[in-house]
Protein backbone atom coordinates (compact mmCIF):
# COMPACT_ATOMS: atom_id res chain seq x y z
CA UNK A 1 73.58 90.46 98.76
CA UNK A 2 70.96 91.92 101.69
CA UNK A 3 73.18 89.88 104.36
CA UNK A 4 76.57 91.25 102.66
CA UNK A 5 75.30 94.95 102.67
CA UNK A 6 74.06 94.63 106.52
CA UNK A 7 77.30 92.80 107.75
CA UNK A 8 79.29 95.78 105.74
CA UNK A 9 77.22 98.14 107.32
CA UNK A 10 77.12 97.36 110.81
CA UNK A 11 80.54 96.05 111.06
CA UNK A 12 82.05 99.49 109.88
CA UNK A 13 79.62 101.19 112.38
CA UNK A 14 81.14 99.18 115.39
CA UNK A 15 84.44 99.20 114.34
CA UNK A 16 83.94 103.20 114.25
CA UNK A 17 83.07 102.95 118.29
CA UNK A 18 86.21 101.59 120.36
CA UNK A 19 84.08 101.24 122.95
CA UNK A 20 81.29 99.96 121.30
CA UNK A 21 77.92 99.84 119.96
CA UNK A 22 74.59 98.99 121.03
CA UNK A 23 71.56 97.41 118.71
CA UNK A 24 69.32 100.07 119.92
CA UNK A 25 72.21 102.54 118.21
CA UNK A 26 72.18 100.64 114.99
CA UNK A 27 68.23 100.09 114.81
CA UNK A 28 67.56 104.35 115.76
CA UNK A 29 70.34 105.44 113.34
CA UNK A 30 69.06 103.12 110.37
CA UNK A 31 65.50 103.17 111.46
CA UNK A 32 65.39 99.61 110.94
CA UNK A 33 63.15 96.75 112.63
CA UNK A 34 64.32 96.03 115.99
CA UNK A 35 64.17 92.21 115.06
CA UNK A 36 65.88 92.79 111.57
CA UNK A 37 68.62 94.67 113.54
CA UNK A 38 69.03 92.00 116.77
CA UNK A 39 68.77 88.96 114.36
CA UNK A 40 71.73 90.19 112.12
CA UNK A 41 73.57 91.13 115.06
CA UNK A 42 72.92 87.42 116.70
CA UNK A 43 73.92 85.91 113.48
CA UNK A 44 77.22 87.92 113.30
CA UNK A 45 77.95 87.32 116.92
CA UNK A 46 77.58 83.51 116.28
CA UNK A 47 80.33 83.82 113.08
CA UNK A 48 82.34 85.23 115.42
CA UNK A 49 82.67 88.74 113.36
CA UNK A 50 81.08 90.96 116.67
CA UNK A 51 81.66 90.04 120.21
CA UNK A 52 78.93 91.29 122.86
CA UNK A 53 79.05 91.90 126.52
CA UNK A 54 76.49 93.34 128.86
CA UNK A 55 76.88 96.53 130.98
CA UNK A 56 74.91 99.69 132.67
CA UNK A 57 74.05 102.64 131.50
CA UNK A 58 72.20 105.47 133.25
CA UNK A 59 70.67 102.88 135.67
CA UNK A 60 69.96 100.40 132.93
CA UNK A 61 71.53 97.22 131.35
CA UNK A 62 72.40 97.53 127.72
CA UNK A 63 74.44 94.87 125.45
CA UNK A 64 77.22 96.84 123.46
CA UNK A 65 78.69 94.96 120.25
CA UNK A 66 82.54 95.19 119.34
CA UNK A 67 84.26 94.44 116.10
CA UNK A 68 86.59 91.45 116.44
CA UNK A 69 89.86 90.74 114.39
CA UNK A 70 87.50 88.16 112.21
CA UNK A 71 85.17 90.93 112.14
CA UNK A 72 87.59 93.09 110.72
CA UNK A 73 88.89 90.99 108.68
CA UNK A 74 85.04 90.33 106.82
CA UNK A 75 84.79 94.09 106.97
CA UNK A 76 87.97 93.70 104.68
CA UNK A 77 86.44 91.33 102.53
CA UNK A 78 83.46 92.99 101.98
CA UNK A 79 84.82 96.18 101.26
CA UNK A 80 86.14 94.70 98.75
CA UNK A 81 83.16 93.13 97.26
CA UNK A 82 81.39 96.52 97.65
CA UNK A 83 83.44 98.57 96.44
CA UNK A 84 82.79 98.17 92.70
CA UNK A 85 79.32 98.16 93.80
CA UNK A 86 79.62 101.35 95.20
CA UNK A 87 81.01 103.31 92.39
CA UNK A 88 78.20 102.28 90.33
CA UNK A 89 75.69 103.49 92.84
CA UNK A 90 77.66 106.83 93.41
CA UNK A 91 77.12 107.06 89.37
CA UNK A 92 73.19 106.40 89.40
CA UNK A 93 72.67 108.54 92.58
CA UNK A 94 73.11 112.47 91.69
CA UNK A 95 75.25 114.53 93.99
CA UNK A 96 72.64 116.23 95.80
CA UNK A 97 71.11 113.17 96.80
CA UNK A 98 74.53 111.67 98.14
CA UNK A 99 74.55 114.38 100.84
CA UNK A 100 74.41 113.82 104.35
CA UNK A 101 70.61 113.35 105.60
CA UNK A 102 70.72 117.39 106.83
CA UNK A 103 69.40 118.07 102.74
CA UNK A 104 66.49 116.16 103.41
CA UNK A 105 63.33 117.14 105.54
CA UNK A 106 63.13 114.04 107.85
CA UNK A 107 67.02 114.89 109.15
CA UNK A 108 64.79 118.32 110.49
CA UNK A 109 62.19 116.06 112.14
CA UNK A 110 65.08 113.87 113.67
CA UNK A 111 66.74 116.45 114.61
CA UNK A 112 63.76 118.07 116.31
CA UNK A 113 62.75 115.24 118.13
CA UNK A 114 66.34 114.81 119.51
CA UNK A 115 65.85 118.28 121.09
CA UNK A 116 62.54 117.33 122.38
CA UNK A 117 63.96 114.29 123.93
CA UNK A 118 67.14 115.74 125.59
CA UNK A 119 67.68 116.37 129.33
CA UNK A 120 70.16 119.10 128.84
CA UNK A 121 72.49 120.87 126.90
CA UNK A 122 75.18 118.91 127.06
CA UNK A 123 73.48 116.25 125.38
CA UNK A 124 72.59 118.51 122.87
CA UNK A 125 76.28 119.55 122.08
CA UNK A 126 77.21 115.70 122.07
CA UNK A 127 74.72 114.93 119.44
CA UNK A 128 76.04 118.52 117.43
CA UNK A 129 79.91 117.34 118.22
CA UNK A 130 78.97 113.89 117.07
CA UNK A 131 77.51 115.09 113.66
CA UNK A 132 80.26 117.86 113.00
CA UNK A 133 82.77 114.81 113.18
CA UNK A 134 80.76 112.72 111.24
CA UNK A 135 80.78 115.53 108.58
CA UNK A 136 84.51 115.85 109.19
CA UNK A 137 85.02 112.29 108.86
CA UNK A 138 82.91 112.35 105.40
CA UNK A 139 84.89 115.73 104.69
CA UNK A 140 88.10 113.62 104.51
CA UNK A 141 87.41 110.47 102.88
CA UNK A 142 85.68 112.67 99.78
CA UNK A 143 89.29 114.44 99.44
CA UNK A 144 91.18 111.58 99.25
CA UNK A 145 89.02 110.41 96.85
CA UNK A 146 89.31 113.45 95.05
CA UNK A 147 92.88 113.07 95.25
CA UNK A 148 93.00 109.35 93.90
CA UNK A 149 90.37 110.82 91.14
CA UNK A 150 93.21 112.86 90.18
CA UNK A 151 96.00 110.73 90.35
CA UNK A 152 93.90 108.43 87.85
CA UNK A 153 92.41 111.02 85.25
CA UNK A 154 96.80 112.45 85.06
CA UNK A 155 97.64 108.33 84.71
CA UNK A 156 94.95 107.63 81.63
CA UNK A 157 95.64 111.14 79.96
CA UNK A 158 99.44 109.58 80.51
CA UNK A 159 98.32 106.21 78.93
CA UNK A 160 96.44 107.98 76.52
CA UNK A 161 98.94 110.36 75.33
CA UNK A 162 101.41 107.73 74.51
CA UNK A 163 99.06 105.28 72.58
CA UNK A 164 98.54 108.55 70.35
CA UNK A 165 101.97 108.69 69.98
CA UNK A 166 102.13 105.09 68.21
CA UNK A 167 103.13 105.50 64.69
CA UNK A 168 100.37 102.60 64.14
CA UNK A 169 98.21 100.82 65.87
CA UNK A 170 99.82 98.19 67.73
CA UNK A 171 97.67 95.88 70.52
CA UNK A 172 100.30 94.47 72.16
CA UNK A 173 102.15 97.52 72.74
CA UNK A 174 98.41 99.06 73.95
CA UNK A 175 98.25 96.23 76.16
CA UNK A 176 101.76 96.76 77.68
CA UNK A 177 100.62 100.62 78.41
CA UNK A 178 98.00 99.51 80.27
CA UNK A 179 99.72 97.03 81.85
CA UNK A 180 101.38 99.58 83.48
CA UNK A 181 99.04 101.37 84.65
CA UNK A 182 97.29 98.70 86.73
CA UNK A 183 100.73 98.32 88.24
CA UNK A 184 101.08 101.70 89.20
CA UNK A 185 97.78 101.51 90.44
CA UNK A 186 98.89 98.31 92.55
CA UNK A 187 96.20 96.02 90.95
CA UNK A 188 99.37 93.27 89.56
């Protein structure tokens, strides 16, 4: 389940960056173990989900990481695993707590430290661009899911309203209804 939730993780963060990603970016962003990061990495390059390929940057060599079309394809899969998985969590988890890092003090000590360890302002409007289209990003995938919530709360008030209009209770007529639903929803 660990190795499922990394692979998910850092597969959809590299196949978010064309151009690629380095360990360094994964390991900073997650503030994870340098070896925990590189050893998943290794063991994703050697399925053959991630290619890597060596190149400079500011004077220095860094490896960047790219998705591959097996690589997408497991980001697929796992999505799919997750995804149940997900809703559950997004249940436990209250709202406020689901917000990006900015609600929480140690996104104010990150962010302070990112200052600290800038060269210029550019870099500094980079790292504001990158997190106003992170935000963005986040600002779109929460209203489509708003308007999927939608589309299923009018299909089971649908479904509901018709079972109430049964003259008696009839199971296999229930089970038809629903039926139908899951095939609107594309599930058959």
């Amino acid at each position: 389940m660990v190795k499922e939730m990394g692979q998910l993780v850092f597969l959809w963060n590299i196949s978010e960056k064309p151009e690629g990603m380095t360990g360094y970016e994964l390991q900073k962003y997650y503030r994870a173990k340098p070896t925990s990061v590189y050893r998943l990495l290794k063991n994703m390059e050697q399925e053959g989900f991630i290619d890597s390929y060596e190149t400079i940057h500011k004077g220095r060599a860094q490896r960047l990481y790219k998705i591959t079309k097996k690589g997408r394809n497991r980001l697929q899969e796992l999505r799919e695993i997750w995804s149940p998985r997900m809703v559950f969590l997004r249940d436990v988890i209250p709202p406020d707590r689901r917000a990006f890092p900015i609600h929480q003090k140690r996104f104010e000590q990150e962010f302070t430290s990112l200052i600290d360890e800038s060269q210029s302002k550019k870099e500094i409007i980079d790292a504001i661009q990158g997190f106003v289209n992170h935000l963005s990003h986040r600002r779109e995938q929460l209203q489509k899911e708003l308007q999927i919530l939608q589309e299923d709360i009018a299909l089971f008030e649908n479904f509901r309203d018709k079972v109430a209009d049964l003259p008696e209770y009839d199971p296999e007529t229930i089970k038809q209804y629903f039926s139908e639903v899951m095939e609107k929803k594309g599930v058959r």
